[in-house]
Structures are given as structure tokens and as C-alpha cells.
Protein backbone atom coordinates (compact mmCIF):
# COMPACT_ATOMS: atom_id res chain seq x y z
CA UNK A 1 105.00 133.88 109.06
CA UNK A 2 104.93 132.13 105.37
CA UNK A 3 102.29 130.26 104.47
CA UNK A 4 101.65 128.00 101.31
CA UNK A 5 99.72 125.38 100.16
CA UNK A 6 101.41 122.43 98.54
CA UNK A 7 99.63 120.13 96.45
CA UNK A 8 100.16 117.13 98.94
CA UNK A 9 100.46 118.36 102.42
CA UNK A 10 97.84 121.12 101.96
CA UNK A 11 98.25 124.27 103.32
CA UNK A 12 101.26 124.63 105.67
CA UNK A 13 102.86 127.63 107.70
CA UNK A 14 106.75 127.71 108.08
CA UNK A 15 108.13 127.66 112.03
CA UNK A 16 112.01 126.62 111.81
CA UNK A 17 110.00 123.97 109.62
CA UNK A 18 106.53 123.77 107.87
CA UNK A 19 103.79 122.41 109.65
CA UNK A 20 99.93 122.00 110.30
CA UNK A 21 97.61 120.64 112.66
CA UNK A 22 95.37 117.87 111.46
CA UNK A 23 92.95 115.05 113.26
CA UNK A 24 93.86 111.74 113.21
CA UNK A 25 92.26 108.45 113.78
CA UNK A 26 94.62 106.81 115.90
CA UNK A 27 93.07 104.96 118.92
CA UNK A 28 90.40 107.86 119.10
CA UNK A 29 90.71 110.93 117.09
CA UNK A 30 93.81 112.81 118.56
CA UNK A 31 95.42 116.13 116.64
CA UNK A 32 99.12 116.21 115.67
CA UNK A 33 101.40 118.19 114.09
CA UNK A 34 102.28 117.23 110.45
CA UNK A 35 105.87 118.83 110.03
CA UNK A 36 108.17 118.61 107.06
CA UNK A 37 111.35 119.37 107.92
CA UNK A 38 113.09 122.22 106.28
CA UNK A 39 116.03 125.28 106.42
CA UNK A 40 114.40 129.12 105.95
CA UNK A 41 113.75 129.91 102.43
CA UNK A 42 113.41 125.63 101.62
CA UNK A 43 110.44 124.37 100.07
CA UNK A 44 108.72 120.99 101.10
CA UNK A 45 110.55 118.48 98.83
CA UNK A 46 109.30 115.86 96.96
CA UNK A 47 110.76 113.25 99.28
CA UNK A 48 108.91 114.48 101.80
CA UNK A 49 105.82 114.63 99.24
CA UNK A 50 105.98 110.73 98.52
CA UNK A 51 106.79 110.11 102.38
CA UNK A 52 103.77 112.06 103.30
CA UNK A 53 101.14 110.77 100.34
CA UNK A 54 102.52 106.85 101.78
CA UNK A 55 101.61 107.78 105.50
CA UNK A 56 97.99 109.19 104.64
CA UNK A 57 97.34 106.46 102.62
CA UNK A 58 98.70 103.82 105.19
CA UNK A 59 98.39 105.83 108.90
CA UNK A 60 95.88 102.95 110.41
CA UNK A 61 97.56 100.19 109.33
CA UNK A 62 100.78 101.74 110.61
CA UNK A 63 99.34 102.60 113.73
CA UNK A 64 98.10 98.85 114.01
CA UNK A 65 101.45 97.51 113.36
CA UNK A 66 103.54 99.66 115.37
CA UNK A 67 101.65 98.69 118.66
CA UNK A 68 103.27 95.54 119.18
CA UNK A 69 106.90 97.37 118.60
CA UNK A 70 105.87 99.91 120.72
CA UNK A 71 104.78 97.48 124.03
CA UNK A 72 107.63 95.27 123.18
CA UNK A 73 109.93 98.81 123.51
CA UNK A 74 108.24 99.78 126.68
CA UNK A 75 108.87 96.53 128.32
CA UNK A 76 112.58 96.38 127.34
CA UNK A 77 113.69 100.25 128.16
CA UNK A 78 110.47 100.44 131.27
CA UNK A 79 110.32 97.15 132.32
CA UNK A 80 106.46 97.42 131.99
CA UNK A 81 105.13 93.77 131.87
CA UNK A 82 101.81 92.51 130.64
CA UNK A 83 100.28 95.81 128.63
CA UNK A 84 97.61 95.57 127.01
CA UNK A 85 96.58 97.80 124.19
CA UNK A 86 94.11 100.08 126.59
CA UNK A 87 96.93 100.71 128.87
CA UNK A 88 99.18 102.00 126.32
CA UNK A 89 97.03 103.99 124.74
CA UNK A 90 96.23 105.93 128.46
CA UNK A 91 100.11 106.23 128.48
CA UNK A 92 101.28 107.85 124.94
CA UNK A 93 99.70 109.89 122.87
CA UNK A 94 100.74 110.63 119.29
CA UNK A 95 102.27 114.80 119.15
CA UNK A 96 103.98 114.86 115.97
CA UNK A 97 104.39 113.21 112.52
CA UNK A 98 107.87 114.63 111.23
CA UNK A 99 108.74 113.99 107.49
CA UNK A 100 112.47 115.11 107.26
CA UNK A 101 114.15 115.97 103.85
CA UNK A 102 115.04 112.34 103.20
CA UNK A 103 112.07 110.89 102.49
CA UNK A 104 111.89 109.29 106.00
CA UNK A 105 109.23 110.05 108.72
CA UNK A 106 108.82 109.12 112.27
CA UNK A 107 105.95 109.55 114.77
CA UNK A 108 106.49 111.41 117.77
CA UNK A 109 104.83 110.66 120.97
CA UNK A 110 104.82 112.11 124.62
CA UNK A 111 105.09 109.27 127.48
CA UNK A 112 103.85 108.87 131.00
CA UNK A 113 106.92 106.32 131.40
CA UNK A 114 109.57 108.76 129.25
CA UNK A 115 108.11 112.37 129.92
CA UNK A 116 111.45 113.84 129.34
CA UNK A 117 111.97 112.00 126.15
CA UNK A 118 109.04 110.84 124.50
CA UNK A 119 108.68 107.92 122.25
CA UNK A 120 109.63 107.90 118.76
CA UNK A 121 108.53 105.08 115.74
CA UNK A 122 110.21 105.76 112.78
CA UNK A 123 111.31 104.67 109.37
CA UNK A 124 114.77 103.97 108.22
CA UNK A 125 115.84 105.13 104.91
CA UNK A 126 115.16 101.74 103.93
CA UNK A 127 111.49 101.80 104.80
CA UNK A 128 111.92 99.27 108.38
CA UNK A 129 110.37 100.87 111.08
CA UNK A 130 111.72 101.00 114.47
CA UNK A 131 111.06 102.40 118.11
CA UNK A 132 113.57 104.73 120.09
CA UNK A 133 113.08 107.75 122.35
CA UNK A 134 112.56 110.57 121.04
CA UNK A 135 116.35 112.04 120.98
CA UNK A 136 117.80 109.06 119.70
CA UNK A 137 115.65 109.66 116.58
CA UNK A 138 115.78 113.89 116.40
């Protein structure tokens, strides 16, 4: 198992990609996986360095802004009408923040109403973020 420590993301072991676990402050404190995507032998890139230094800086007000997109999701694929912010925060719960080689990053999150595919928010390469399941986005 390789293990390094980058400037940005700190210090991250390589499984089919590099990752660590860290606590985040996301409706309670929850622990996900911070993953930058990359082949054996590849380096974290600095795409993935700027992608990564953005989220840190920005992860609440993310968070905050993504709720709406995620309730409005859950009605339209669920049909799950009048949530409020308690309720779907007892039904997902952030896994995985996934910086691929791009520069893009998407948040990964398990689902009571998707089990089988999760719930994805992501950004585009042109910064918009948007809400799929999770294998439309991997």
C-alpha cells in the first residue's frame, strides 16, 4: 500500500485511487472518504489540488446550497412530497467526496429511497452543480 502526503490533500494512501478518511461538518459531524481519482503509478494532479483546496474552503456553504437540489431531486425521481430538511438528513448520509482528474468533484451519498444507487451532487466541468444517482455520475 503507497502512502504520501501531498501538500493539499494531506496524507493519502493509494486503493485503485488515493484516499483518506476525514470528519466533516455536514448536518452533524459525519466521516467520508476524500478520494482523488487516479491510474497505479499516477500522482494526485493539480486539478484535483485546486478542486480539493475550493471544496475545503467552501464545504458548508455547498452543503447549504445543495439541500434544496437535493429535496427537489428526491421528489422528482421518489415522489417524496413535503421534506423537510430533518427528514432528509435521517435519509442520506454523505460516503464519499470524489475529486476525479478533471478538476471536477461530486459528493457521494448512500439513500434510504435509492439504496442500490445512492445519490450523487456534483460539479460539471463548468463549475454548475447538479444531482443524479450515483451511476449516472461514476
Amino acid at each position: 500500500m503507497e502512502v504520501v502526503t501531498d501538500a493539499i490533500f494531506g496524507k493519502m494512501t493509494y486503493m485503485h485511487s488515493w484516499v483518506k478518511a476525514v470528519d466533516i461538518d455536514w448536518w452533524g459531524v459525519c466521516t467520508v472518504k476524500i478520494i482523488a481519482s487516479a491510474y497505479k503509478n499516477e500522482q494526485i494532479n493539480s486539478e484535483q489540488r485546486e478542486a480539493y483546496s475550493f471544496f475545503e474552503r467552501n464545504a458548508k456553504k455547498i452543503i447549504l446550497n445543495v439541500t434544496p437540489m437535493l429535496r427537489d431531486f428526491i421528489q422528482e425521481n421518489y415522489g417524496i412530497n413535503n421534506l423537510d430538511s430533518d427528514s432528509l438528513i435521517e435519509k442520506i448520509k454523505p460516503t464519499s467526496v470524489v475529486f476525479e482528474r478533471n478538476g471536477t468533484w461530486g459528493i457521494l451519498f448512500d439513500s434510504d429511497w435509492d439504496v442500490e444507487n445512492g445519490i450523487a451532487v456534483f460539479s460539471d466541468v463548468n463549475g454548475n452543480l447538479k444531482v443524479s444517482d450515483q451511476d449516472s455520475y461514476l
